[in-house]
N, C-alpha and C. Protein backbone atom coordinates (compact mmCIF):
# COMPACT_ATOMS: atom_id res chain seq x y z
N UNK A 1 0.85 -1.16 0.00
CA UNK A 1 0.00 0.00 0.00
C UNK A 1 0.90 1.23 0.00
N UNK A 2 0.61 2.26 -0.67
CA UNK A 2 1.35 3.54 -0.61
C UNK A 2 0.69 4.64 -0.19
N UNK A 3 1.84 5.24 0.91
CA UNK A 3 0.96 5.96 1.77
C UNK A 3 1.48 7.36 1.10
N UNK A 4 2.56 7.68 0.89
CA UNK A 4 2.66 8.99 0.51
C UNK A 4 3.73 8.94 -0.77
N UNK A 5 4.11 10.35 -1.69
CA UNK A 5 5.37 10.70 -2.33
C UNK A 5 5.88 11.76 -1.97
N UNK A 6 7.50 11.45 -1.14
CA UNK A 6 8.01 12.68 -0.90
C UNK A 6 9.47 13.04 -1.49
N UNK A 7 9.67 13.90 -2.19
CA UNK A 7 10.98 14.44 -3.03
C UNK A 7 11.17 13.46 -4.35
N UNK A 8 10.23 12.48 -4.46
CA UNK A 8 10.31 11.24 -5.58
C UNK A 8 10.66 9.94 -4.65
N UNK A 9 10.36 9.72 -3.56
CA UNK A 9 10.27 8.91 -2.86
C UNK A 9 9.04 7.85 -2.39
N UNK A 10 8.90 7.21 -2.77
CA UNK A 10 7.71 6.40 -2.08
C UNK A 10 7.83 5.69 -0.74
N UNK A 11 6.93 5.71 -0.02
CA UNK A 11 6.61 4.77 1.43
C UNK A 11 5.94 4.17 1.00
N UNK A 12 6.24 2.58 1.28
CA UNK A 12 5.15 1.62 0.77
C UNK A 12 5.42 0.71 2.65
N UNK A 13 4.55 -0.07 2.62
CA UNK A 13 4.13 -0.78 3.44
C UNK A 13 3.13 -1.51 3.23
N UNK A 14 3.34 -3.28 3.88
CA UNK A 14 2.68 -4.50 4.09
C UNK A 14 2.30 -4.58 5.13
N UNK A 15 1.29 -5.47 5.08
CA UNK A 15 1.08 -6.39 5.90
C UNK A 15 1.00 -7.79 6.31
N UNK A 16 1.24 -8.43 7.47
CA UNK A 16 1.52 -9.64 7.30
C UNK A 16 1.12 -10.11 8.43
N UNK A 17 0.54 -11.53 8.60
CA UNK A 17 0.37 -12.20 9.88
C UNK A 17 2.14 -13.26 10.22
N UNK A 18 2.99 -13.24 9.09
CA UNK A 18 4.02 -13.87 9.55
C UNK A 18 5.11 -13.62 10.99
N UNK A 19 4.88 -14.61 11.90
CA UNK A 19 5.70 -13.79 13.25
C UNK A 19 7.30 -14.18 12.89
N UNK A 20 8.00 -13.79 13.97
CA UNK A 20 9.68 -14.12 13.99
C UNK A 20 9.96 -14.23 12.79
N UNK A 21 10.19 -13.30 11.88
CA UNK A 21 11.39 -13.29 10.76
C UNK A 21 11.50 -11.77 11.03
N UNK A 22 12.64 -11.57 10.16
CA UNK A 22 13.26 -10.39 9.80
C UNK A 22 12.37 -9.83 9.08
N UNK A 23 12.30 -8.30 8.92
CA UNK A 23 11.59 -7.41 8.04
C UNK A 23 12.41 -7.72 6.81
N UNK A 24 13.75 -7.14 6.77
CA UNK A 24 14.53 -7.64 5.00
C UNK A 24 14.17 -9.09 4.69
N UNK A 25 13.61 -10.20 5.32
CA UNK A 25 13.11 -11.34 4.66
C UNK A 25 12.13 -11.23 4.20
N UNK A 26 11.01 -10.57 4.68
CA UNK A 26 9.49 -10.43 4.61
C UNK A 26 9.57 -9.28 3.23
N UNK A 27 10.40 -8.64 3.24
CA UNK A 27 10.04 -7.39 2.28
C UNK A 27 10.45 -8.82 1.13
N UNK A 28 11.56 -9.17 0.91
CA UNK A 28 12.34 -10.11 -0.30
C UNK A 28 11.11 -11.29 -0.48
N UNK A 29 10.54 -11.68 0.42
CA UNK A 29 9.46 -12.35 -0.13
C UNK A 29 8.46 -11.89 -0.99
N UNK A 30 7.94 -10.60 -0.04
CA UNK A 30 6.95 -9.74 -1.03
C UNK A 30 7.39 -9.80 -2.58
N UNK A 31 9.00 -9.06 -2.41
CA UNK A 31 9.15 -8.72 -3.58
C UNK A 31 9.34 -9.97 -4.71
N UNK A 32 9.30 -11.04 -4.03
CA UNK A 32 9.77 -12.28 -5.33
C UNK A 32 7.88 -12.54 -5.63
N UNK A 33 6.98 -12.39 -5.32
CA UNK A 33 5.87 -12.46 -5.13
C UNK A 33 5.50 -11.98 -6.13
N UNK A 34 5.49 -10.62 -6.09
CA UNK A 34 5.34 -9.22 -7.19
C UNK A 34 6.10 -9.83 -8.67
N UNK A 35 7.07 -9.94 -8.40
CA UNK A 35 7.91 -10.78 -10.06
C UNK A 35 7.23 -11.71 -10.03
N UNK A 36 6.82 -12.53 -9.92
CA UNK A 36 5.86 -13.75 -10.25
C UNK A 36 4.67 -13.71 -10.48
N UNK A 37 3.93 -12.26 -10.25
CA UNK A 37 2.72 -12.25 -10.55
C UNK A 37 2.66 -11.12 -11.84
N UNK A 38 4.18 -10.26 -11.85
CA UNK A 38 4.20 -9.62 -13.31
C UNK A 38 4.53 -10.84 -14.67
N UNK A 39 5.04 -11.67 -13.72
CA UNK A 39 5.17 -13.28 -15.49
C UNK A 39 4.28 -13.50 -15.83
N UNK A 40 3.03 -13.67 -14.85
CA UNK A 40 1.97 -14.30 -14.67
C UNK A 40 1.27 -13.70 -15.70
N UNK A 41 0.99 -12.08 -15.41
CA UNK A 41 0.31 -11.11 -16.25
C UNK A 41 1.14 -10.84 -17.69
N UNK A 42 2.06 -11.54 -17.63
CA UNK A 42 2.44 -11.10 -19.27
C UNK A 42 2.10 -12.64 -19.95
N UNK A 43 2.34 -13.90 -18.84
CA UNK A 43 1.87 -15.38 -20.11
C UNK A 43 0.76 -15.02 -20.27
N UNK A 44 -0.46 -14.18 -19.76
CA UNK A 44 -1.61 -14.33 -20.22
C UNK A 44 -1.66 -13.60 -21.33
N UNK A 45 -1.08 -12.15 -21.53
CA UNK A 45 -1.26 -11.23 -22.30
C UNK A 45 0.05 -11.95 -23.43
N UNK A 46 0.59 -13.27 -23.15
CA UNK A 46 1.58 -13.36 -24.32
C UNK A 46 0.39 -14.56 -25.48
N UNK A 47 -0.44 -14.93 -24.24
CA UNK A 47 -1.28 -16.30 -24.99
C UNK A 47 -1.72 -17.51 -24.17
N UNK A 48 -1.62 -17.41 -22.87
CA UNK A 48 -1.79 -17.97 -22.12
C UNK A 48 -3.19 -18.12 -21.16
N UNK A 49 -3.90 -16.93 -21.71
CA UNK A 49 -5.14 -16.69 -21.69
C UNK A 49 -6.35 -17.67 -21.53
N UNK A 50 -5.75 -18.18 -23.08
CA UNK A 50 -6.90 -19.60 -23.22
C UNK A 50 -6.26 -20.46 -24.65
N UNK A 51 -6.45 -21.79 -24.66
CA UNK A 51 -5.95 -22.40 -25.78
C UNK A 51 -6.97 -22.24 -26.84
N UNK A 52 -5.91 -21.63 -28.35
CA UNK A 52 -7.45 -21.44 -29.41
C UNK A 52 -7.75 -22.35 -30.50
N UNK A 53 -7.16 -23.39 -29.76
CA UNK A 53 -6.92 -24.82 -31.19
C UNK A 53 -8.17 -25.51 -30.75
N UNK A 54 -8.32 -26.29 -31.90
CA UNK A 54 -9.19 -27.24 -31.52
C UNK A 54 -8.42 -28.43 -31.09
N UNK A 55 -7.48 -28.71 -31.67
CA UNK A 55 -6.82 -30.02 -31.21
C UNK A 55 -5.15 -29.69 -29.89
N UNK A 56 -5.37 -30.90 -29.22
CA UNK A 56 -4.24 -30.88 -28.21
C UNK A 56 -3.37 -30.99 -28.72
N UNK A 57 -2.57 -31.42 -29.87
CA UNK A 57 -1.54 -30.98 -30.24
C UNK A 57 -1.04 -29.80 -30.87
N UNK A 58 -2.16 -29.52 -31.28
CA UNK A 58 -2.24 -28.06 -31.90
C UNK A 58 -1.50 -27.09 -30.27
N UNK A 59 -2.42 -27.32 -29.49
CA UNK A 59 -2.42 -26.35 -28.56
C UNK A 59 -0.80 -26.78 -27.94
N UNK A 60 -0.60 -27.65 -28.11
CA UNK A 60 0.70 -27.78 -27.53
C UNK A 60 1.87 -27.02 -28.37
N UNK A 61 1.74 -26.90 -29.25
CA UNK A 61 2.50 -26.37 -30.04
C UNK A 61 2.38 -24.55 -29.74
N UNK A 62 1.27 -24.03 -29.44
CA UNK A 62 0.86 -23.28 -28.98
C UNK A 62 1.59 -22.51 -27.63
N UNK A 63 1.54 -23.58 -26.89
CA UNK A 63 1.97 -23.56 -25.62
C UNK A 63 3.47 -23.23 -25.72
N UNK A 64 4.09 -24.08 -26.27
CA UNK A 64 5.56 -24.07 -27.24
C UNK A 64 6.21 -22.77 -27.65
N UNK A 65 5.29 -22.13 -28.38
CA UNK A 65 5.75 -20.74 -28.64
C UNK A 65 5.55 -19.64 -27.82
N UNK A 66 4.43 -19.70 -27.13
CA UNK A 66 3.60 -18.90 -25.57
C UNK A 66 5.51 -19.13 -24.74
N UNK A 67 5.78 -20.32 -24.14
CA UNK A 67 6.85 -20.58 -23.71
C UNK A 67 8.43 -19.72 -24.33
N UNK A 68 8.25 -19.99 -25.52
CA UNK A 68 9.56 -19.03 -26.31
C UNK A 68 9.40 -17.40 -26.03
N UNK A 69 8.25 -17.00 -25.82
CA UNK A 69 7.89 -15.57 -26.14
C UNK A 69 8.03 -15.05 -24.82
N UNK A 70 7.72 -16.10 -23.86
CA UNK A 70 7.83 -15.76 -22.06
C UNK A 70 9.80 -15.72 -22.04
N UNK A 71 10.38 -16.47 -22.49
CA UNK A 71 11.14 -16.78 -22.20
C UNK A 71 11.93 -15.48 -22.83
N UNK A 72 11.71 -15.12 -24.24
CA UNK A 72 11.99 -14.10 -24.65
C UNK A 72 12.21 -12.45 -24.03
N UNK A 73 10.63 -12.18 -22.99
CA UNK A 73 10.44 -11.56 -22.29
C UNK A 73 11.31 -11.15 -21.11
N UNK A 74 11.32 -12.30 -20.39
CA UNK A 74 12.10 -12.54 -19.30
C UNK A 74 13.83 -11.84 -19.34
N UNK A 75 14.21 -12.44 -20.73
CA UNK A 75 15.88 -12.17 -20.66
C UNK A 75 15.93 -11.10 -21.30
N UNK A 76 15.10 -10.32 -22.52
CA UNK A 76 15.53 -9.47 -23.00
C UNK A 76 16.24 -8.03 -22.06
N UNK A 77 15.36 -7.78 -21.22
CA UNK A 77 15.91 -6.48 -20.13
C UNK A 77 16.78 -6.43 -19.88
N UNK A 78 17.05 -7.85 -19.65
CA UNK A 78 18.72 -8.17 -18.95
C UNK A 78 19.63 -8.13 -19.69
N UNK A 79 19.95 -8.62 -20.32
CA UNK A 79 20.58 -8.89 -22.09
C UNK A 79 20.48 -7.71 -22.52
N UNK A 80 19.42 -6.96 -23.55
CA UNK A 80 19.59 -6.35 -24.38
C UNK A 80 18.86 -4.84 -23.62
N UNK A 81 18.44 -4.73 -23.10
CA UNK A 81 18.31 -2.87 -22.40
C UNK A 81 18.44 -2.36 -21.49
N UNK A 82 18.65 -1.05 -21.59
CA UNK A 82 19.61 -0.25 -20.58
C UNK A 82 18.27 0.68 -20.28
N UNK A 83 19.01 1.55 -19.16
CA UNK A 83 17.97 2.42 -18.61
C UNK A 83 16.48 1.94 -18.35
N UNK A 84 15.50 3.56 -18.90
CA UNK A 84 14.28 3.12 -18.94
C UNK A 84 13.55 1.94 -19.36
N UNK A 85 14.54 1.38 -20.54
CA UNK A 85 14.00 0.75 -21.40
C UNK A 85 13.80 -0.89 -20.81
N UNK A 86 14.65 -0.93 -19.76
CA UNK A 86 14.92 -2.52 -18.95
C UNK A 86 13.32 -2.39 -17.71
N UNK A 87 12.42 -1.04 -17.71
CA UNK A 87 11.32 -1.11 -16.45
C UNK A 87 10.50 -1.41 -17.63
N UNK A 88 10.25 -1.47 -18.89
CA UNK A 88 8.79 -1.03 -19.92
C UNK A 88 8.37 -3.06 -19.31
N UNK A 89 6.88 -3.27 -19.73
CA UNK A 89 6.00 -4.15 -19.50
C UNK A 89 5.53 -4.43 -20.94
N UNK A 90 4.85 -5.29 -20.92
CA UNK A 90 4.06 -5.97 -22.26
C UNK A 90 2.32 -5.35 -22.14
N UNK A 91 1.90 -4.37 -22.92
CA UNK A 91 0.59 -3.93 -22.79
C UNK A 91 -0.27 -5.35 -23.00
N UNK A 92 -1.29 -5.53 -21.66
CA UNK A 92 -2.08 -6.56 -21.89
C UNK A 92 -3.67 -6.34 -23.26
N UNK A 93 -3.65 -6.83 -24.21
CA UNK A 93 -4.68 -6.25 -24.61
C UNK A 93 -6.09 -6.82 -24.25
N UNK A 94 -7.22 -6.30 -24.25
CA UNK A 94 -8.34 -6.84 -23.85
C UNK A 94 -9.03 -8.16 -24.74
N UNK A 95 -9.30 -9.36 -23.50
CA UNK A 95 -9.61 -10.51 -24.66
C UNK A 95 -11.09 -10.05 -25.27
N UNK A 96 -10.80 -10.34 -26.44
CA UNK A 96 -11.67 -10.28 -27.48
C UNK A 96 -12.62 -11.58 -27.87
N UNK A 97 -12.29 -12.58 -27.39
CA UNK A 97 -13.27 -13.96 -27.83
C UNK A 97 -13.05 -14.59 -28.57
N UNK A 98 -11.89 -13.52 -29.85
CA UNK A 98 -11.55 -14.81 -31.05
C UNK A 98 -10.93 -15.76 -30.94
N UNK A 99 -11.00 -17.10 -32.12
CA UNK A 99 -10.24 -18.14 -31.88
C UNK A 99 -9.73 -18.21 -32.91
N UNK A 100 -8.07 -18.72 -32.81
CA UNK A 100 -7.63 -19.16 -34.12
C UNK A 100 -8.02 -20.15 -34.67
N UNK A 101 -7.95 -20.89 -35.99
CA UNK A 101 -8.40 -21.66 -36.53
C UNK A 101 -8.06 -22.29 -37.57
């Protein structure tokens, strides 16, 4: 939750029922949490949405490239951009209903 911005600073703060750990553990959890739920939101927006084959092998193949394109995602920042360009996201677009075919 964010409570304020000061000088370009954010205060953020959790909450948690976890007792006896460290705060720097609890924050590093949060934060591996947060990366796992931005993968999450890009396999869907990469194709992961819904399978649009009619057949299971089809869709596997599907899955196959969904997999290359995540994977793609993942390393490019690291690998290939600097600055701003290593924070940008994958715009999710709104599902539409179509199926390939």
């Amino acid at each position: 939750m964010r409570i304020t911005d000061a000088d370009g600073m954010r205060i953020t703060c959790f909450a948690t029922n976890t007792a006896a750990r460290p705060i720097a553990e609890l924050e590093l959890r949060h934060r591996l949490r947060a990366r796992a739920e931005d993968r999450i939101r890009a396999a869907r927006a990469t194709g992961l949405r819904n399978l649009p084959l009619h057949d299971t092998a089809q869709n596997k193949v599907w899955l196959e490239i969904v997999q290359i394109a995540l994977d793609l995602l993942a390393w490019m920042p690291m690998l290939a951009l600097t600055g701003q360009a290593r924070l940008w996201e994958l715009r999710c677009p709104e599902p539409d209903g179509h199926r390939v075919t």
